[in-house]
C-alpha atoms as a PDB file:
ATOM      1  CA  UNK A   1       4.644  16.739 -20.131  1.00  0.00           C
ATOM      2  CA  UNK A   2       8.042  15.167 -20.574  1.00  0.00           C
ATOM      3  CA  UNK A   3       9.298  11.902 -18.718  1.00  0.00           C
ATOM      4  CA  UNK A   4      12.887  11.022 -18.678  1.00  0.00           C
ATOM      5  CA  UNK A   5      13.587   7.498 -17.755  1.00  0.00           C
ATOM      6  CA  UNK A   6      16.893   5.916 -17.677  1.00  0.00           C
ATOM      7  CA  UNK A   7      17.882   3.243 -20.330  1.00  0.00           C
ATOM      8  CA  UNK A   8      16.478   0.691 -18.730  1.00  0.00           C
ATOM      9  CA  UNK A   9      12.751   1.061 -17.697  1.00  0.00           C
ATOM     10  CA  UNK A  10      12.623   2.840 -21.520  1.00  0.00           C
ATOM     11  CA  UNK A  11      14.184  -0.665 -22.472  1.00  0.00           C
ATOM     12  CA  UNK A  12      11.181  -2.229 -20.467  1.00  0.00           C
ATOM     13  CA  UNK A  13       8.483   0.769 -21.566  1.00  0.00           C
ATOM     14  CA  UNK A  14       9.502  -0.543 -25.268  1.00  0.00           C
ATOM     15  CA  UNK A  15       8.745  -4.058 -24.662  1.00  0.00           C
ATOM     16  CA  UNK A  16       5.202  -3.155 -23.749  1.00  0.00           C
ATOM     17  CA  UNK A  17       4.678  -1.469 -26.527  1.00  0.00           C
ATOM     18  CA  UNK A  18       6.516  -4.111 -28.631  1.00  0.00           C
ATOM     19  CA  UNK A  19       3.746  -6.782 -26.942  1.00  0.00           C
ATOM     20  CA  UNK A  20       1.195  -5.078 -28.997  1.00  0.00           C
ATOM     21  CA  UNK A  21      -0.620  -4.581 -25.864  1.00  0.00           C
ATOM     22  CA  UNK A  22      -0.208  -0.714 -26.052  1.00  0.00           C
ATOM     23  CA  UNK A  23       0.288   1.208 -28.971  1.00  0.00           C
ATOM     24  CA  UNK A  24       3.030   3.874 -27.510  1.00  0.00           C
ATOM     25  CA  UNK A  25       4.780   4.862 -24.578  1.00  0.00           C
ATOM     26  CA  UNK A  26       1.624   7.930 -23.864  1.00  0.00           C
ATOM     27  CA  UNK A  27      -0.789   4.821 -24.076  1.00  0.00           C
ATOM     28  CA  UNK A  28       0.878   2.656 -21.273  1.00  0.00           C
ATOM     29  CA  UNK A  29       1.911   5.214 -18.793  1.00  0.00           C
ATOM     30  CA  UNK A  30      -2.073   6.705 -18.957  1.00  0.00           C
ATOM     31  CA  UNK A  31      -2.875   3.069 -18.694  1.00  0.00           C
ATOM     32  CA  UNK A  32      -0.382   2.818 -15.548  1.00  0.00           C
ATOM     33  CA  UNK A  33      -1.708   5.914 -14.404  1.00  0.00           C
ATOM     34  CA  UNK A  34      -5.515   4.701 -14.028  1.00  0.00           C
ATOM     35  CA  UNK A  35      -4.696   1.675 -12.841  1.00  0.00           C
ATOM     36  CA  UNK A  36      -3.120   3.555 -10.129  1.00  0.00           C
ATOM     37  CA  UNK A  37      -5.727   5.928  -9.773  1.00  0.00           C
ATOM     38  CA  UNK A  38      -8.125   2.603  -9.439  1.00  0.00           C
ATOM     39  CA  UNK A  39      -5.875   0.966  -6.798  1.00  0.00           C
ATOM     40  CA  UNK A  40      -5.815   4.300  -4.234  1.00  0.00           C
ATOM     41  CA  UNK A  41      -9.849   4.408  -4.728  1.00  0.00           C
ATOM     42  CA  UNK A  42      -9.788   0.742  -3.846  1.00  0.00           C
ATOM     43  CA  UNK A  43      -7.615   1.425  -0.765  1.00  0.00           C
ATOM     44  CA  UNK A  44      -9.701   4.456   0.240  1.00  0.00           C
ATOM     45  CA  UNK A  45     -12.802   2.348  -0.208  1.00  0.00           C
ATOM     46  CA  UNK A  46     -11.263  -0.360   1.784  1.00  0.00           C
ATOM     47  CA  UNK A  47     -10.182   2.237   4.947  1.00  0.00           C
ATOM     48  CA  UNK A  48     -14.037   3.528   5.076  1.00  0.00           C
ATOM     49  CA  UNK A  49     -15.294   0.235   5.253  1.00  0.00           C
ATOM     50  CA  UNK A  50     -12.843  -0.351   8.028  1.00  0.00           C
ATOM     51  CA  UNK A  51     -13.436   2.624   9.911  1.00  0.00           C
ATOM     52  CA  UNK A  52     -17.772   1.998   9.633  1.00  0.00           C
ATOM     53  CA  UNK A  53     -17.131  -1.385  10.957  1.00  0.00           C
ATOM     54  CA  UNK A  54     -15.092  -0.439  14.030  1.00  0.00           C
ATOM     55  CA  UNK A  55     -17.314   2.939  14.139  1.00  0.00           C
ATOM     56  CA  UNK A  56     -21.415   2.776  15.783  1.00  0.00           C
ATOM     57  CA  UNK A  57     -24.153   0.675  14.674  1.00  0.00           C
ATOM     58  CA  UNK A  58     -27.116   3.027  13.994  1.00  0.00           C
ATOM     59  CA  UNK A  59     -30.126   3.068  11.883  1.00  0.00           C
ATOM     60  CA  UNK A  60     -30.273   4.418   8.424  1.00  0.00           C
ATOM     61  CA  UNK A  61     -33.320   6.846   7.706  1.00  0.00           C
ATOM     62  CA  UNK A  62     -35.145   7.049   4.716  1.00  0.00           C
ATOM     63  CA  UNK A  63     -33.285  10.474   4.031  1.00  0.00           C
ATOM     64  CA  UNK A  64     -29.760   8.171   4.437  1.00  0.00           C
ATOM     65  CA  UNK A  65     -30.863   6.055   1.880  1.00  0.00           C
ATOM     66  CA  UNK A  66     -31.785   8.454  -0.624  1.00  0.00           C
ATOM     67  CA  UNK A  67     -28.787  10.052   0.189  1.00  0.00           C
ATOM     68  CA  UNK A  68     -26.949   6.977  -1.126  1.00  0.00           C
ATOM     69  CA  UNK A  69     -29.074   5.970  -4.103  1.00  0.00           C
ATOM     70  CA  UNK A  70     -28.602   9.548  -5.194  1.00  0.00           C
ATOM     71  CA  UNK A  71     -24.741   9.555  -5.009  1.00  0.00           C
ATOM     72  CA  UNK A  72     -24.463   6.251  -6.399  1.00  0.00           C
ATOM     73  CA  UNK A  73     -25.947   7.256  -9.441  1.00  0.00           C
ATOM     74  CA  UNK A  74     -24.024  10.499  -9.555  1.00  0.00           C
ATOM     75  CA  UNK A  75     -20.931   7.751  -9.471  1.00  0.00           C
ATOM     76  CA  UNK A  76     -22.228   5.542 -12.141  1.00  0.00           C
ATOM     77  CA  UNK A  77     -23.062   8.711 -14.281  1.00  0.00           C
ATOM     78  CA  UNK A  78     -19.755  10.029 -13.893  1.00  0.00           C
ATOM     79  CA  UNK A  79     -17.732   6.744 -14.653  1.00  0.00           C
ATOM     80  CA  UNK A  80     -20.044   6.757 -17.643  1.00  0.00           C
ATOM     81  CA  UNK A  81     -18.221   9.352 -19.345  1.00  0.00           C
ATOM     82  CA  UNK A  82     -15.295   8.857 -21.695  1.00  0.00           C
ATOM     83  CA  UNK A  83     -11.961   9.739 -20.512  1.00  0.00           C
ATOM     84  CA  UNK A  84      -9.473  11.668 -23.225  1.00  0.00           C
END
């Protein structure tokens, strides 16, 4: 994948790098990409807490629960893996 950028965010892209905070251009924009990737998740999380607040009360079963503890770990399992 190519990225053109005009003079001036490559200007700013180079400064980054220059920080010593990343160690090339492919570096930082995958960094800016999680971090965006993070933020929607965040904001998704955020509207489904929203909408179960404003939704029904109602009991959680046993079989809810599981349900949960079962894709949480799924979660942590899949965060646990290394990104390339």
């Amino acid at each position: 994948m190519n990225i053109s950028l005009p003079e001036p965010l490559k200007r700013f892209v180079d400064k980054q790098i220059a920080s010593g905070r990343y160690s090339s251009a492919s570096e930082y924009i995958r960094e800016l990409i999680r971090e965006d990737e993070k933020r929607r998740a965040e904001d998704r999380l955020e509207a489904l807490l929203l909408e179960g607040l404003e939704g029904e009360e109602s009991e959680l079963t046993r079989d809810d629960w599981a349900a949960i503890r079962s894709d949480a770990r799924a979660r942590l399992a899949a965060n646990k893996k290394p990104r390339g």
